[in-house]
N, C-alpha and C. Protein backbone atom coordinates (compact mmCIF):
# COMPACT_ATOMS: atom_id res chain seq x y z
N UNK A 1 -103.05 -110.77 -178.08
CA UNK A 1 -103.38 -111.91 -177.27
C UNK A 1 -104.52 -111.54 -176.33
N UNK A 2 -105.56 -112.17 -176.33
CA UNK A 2 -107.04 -111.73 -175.61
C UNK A 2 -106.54 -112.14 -174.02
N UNK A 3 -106.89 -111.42 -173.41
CA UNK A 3 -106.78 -111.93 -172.01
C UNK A 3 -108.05 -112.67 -171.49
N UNK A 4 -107.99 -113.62 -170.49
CA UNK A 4 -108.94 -114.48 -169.85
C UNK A 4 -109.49 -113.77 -168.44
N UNK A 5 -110.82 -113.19 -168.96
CA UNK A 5 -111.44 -112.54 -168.02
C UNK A 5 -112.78 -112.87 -167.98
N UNK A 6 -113.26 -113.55 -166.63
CA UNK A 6 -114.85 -114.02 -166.23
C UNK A 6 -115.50 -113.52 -165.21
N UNK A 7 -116.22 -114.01 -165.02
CA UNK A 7 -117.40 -113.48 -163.96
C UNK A 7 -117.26 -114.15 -162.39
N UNK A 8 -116.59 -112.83 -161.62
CA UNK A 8 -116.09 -113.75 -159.96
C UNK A 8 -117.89 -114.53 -159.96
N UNK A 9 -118.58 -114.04 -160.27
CA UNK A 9 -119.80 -114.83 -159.60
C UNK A 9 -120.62 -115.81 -159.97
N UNK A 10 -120.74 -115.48 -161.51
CA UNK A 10 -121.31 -117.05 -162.05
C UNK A 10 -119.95 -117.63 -162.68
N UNK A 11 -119.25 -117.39 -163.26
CA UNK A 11 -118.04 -117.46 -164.20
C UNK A 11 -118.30 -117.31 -165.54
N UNK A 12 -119.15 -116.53 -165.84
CA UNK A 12 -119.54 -116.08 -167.36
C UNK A 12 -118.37 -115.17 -168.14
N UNK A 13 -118.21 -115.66 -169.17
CA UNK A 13 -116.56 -114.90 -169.83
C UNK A 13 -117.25 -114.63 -171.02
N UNK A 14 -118.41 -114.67 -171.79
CA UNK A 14 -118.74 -114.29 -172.97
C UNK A 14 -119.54 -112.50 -172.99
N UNK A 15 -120.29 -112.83 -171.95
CA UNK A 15 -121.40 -112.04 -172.01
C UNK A 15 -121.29 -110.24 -170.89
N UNK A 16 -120.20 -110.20 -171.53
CA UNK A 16 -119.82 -109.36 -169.91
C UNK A 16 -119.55 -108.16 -171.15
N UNK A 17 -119.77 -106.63 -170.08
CA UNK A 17 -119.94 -105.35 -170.92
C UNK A 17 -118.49 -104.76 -169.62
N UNK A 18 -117.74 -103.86 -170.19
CA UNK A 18 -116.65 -102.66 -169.50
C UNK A 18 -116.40 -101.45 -169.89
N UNK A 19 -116.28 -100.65 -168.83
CA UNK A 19 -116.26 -99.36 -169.01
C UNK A 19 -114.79 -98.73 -168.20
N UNK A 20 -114.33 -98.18 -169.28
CA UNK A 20 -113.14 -97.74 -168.40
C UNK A 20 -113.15 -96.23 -167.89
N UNK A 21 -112.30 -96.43 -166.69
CA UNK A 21 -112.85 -94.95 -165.51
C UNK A 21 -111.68 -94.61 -165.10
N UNK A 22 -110.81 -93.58 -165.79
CA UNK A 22 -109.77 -93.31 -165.21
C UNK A 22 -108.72 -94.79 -165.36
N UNK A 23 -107.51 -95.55 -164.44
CA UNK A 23 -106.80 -96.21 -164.73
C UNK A 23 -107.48 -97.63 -164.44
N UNK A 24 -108.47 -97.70 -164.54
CA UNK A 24 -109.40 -98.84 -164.27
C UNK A 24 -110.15 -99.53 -165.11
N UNK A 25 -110.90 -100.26 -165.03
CA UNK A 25 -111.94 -100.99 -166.19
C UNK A 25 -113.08 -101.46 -165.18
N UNK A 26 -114.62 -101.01 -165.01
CA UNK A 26 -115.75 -101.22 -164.59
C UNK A 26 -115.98 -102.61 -165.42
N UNK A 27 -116.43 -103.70 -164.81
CA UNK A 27 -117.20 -104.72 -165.85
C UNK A 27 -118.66 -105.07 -165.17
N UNK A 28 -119.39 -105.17 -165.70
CA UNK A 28 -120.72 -106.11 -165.64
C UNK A 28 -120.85 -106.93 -166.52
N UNK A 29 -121.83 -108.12 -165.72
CA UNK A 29 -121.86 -109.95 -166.18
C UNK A 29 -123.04 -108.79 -166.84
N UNK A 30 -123.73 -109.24 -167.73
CA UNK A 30 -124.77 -109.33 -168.09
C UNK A 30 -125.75 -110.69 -168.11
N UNK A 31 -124.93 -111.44 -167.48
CA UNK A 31 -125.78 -112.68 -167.07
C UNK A 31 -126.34 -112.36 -165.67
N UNK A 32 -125.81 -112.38 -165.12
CA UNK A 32 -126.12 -112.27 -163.55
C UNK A 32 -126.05 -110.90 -162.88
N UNK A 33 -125.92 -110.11 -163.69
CA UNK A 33 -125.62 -108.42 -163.56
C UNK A 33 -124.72 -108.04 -162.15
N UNK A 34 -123.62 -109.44 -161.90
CA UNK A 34 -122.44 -108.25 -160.62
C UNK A 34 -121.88 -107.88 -161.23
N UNK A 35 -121.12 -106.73 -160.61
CA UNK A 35 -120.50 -105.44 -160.89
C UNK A 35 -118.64 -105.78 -160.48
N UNK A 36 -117.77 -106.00 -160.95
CA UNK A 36 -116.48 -105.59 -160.33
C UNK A 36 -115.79 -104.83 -160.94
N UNK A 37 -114.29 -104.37 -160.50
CA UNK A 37 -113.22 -103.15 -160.98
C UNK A 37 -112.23 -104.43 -161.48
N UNK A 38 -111.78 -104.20 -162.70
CA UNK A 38 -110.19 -104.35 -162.77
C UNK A 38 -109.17 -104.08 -163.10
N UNK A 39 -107.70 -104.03 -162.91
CA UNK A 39 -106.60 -103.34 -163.02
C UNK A 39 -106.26 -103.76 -164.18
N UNK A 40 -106.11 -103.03 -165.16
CA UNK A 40 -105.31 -103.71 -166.47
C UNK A 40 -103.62 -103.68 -166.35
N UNK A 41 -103.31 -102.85 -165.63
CA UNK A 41 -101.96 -102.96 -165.25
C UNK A 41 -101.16 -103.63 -164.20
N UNK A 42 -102.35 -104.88 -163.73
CA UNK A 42 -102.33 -105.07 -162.72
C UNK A 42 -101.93 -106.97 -162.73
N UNK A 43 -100.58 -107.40 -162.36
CA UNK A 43 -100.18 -108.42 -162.55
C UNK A 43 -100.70 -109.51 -161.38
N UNK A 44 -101.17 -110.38 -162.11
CA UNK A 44 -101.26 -111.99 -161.36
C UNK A 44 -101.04 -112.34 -160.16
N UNK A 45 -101.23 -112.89 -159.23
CA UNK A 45 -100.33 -113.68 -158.40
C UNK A 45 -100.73 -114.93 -158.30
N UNK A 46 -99.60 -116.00 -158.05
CA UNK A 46 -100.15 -117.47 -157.97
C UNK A 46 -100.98 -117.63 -156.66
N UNK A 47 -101.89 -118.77 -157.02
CA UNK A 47 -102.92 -119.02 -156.22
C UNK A 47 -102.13 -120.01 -155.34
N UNK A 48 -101.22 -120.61 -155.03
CA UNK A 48 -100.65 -121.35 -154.38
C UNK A 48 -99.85 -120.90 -153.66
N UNK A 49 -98.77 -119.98 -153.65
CA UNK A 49 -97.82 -119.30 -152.85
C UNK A 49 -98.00 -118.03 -152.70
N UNK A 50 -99.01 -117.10 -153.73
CA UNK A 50 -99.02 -115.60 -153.37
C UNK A 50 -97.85 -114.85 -154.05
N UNK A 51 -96.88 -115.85 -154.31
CA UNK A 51 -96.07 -114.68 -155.17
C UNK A 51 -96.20 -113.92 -156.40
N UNK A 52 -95.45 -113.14 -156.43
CA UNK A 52 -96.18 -112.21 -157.92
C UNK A 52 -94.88 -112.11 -158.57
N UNK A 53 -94.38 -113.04 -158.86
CA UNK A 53 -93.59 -113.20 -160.51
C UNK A 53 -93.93 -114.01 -161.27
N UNK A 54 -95.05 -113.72 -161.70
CA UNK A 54 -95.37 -114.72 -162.70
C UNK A 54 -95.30 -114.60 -164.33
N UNK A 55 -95.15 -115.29 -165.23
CA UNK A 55 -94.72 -115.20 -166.00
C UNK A 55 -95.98 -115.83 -167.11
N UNK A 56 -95.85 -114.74 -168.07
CA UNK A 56 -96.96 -114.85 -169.34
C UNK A 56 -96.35 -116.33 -170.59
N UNK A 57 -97.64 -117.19 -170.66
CA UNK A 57 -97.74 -118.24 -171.14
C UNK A 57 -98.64 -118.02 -172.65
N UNK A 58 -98.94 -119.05 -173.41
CA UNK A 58 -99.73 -119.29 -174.39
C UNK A 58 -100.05 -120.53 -174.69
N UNK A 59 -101.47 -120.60 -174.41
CA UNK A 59 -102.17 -122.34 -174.17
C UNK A 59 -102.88 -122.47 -175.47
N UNK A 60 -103.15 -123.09 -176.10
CA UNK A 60 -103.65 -123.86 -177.05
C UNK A 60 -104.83 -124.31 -176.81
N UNK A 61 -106.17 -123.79 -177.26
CA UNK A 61 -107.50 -124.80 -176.93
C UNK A 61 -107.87 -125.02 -177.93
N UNK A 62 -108.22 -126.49 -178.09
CA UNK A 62 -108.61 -127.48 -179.18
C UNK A 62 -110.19 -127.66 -179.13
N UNK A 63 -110.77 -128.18 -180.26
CA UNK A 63 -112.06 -128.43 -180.39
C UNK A 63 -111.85 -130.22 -181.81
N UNK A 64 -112.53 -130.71 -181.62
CA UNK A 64 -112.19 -131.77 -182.55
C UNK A 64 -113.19 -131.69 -183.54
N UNK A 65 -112.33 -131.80 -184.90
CA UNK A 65 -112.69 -131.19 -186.21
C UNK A 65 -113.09 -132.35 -187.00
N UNK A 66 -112.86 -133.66 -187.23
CA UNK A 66 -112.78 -134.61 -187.33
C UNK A 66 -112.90 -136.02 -187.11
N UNK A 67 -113.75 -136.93 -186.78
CA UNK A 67 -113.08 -138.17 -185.81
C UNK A 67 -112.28 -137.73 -184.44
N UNK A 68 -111.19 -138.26 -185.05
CA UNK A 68 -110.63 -138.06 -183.27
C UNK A 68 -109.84 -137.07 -183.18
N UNK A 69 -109.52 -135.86 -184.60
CA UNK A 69 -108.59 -135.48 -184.62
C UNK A 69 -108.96 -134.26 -184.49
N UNK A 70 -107.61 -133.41 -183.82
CA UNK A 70 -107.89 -131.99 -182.85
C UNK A 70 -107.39 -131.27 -183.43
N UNK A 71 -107.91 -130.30 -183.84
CA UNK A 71 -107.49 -129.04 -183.91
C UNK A 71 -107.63 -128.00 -183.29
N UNK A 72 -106.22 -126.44 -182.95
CA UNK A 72 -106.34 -125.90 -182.72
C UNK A 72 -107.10 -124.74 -183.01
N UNK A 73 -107.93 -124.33 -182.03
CA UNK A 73 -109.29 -123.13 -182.66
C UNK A 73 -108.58 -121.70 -182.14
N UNK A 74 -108.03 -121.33 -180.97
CA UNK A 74 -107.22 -120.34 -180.84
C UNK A 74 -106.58 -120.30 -179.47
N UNK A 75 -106.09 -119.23 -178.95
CA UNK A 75 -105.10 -119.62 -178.40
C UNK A 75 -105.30 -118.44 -176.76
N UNK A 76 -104.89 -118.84 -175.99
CA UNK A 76 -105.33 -117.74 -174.59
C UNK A 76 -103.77 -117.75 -173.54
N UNK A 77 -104.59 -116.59 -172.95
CA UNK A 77 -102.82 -116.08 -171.97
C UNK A 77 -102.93 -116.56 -170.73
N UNK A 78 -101.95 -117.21 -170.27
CA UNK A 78 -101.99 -117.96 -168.86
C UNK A 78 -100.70 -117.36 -168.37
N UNK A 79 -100.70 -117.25 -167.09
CA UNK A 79 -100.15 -117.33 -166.03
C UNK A 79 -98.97 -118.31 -165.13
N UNK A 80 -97.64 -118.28 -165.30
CA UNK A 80 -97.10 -119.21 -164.17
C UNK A 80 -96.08 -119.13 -163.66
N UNK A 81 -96.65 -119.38 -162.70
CA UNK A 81 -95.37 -119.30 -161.47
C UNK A 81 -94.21 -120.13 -161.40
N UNK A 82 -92.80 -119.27 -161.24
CA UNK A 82 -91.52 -120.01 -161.81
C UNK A 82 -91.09 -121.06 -160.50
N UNK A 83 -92.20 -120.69 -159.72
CA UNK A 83 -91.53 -121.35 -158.42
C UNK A 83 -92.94 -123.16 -158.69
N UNK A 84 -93.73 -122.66 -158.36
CA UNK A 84 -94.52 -124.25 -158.47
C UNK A 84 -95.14 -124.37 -159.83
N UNK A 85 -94.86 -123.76 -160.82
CA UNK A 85 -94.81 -124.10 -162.07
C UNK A 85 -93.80 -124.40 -162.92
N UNK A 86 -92.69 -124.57 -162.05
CA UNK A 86 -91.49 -124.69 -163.30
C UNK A 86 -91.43 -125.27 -163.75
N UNK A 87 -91.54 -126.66 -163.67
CA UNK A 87 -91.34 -127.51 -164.79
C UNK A 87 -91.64 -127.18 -166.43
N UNK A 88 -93.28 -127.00 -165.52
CA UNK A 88 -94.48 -126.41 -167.61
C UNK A 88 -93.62 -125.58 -167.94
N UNK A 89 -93.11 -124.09 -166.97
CA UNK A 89 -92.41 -123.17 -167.60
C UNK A 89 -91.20 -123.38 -168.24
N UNK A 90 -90.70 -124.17 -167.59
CA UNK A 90 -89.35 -124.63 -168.78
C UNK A 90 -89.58 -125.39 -169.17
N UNK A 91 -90.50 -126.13 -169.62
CA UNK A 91 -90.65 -127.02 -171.26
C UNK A 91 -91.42 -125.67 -172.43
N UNK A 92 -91.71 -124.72 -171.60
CA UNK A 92 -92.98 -124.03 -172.59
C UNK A 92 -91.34 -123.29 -172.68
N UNK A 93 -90.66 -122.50 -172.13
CA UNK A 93 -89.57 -121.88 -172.68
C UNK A 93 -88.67 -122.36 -173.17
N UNK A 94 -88.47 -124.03 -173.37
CA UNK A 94 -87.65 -124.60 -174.31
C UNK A 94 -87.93 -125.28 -175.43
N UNK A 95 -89.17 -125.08 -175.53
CA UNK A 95 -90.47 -125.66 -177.02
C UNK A 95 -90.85 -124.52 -177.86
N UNK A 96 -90.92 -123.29 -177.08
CA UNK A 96 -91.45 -122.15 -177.41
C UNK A 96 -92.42 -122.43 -178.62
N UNK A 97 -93.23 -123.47 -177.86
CA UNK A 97 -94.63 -123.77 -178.33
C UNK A 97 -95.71 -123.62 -177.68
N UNK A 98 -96.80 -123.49 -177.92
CA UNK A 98 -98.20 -122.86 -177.21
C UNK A 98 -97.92 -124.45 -176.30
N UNK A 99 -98.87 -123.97 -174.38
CA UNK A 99 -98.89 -125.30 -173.84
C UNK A 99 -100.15 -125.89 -174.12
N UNK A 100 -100.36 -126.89 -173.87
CA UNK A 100 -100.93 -128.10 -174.37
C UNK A 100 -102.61 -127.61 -173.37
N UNK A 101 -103.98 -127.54 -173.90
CA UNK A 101 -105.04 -127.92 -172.88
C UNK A 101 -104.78 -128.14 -172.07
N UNK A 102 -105.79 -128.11 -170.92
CA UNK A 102 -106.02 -128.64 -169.44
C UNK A 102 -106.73 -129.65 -169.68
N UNK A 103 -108.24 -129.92 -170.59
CA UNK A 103 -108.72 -131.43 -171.01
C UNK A 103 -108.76 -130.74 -172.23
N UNK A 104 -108.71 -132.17 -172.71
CA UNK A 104 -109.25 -132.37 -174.37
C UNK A 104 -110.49 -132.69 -174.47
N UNK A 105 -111.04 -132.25 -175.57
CA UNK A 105 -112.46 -132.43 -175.74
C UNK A 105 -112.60 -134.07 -176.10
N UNK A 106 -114.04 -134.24 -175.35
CA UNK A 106 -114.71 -135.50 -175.05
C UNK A 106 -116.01 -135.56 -176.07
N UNK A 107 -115.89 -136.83 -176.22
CA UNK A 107 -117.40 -137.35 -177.28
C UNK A 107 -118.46 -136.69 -177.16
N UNK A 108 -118.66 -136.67 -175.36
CA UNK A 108 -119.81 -136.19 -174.83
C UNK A 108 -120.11 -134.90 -175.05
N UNK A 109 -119.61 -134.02 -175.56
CA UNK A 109 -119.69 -132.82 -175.35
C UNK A 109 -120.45 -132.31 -176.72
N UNK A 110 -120.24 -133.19 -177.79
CA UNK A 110 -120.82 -132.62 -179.10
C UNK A 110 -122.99 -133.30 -179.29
């Protein structure tokens, strides 16, 4: 499962180079060339409360293949918190199906 990792400064997630240093990972954007460290062992916390039990998800991103019809192109690791995410988290742990996009792709975009 690829993890979702971008650029604190432009938000570039394609174009980025890492070097690992000891228990760490060096990255550079190669877009915008900043520099940060990150922890690979190093868990989440929600952006809303700060707590750190969060719990590993699997989202579904679609691209439309067809007319109107969507298909899934692959799939990424999210994050959520059991406290102001529960709901998603217990439909995603009682579907134990990938969750659904944040938007669906629009006309405009092709």
């Amino acid at each position: 499962m690829a993890i979702d990792i971008s650029c604190p400064a432009c938000g570039e997630a394609d174009e980025l180079r890492g070097e690992r240093r000891d228990q760490l990972i060096a990255l550079v954007c190669e877009v915008c060339d900043a520099e940060w460290v990150r922890d690979p062992g190093a868990h989440p916390t929600c952006e809303r409360c700060g707590g750190d039990d969060m719990r590993e998800a699997v989202q579904a991103l679609v691209e439309k293949s067809r007319g109107t019809q969507l298909s899934i192109q692959s799939f990424r690791q999210v994050w959520l918190c059991p406290s102001c995410d529960s709901e998603r988290y217990d439909k995603y742990k009682i579907s134990n199906r990938p969750l659904a996009p944040d938007e669906l792709p629009t006309e405009s975009e092709f």
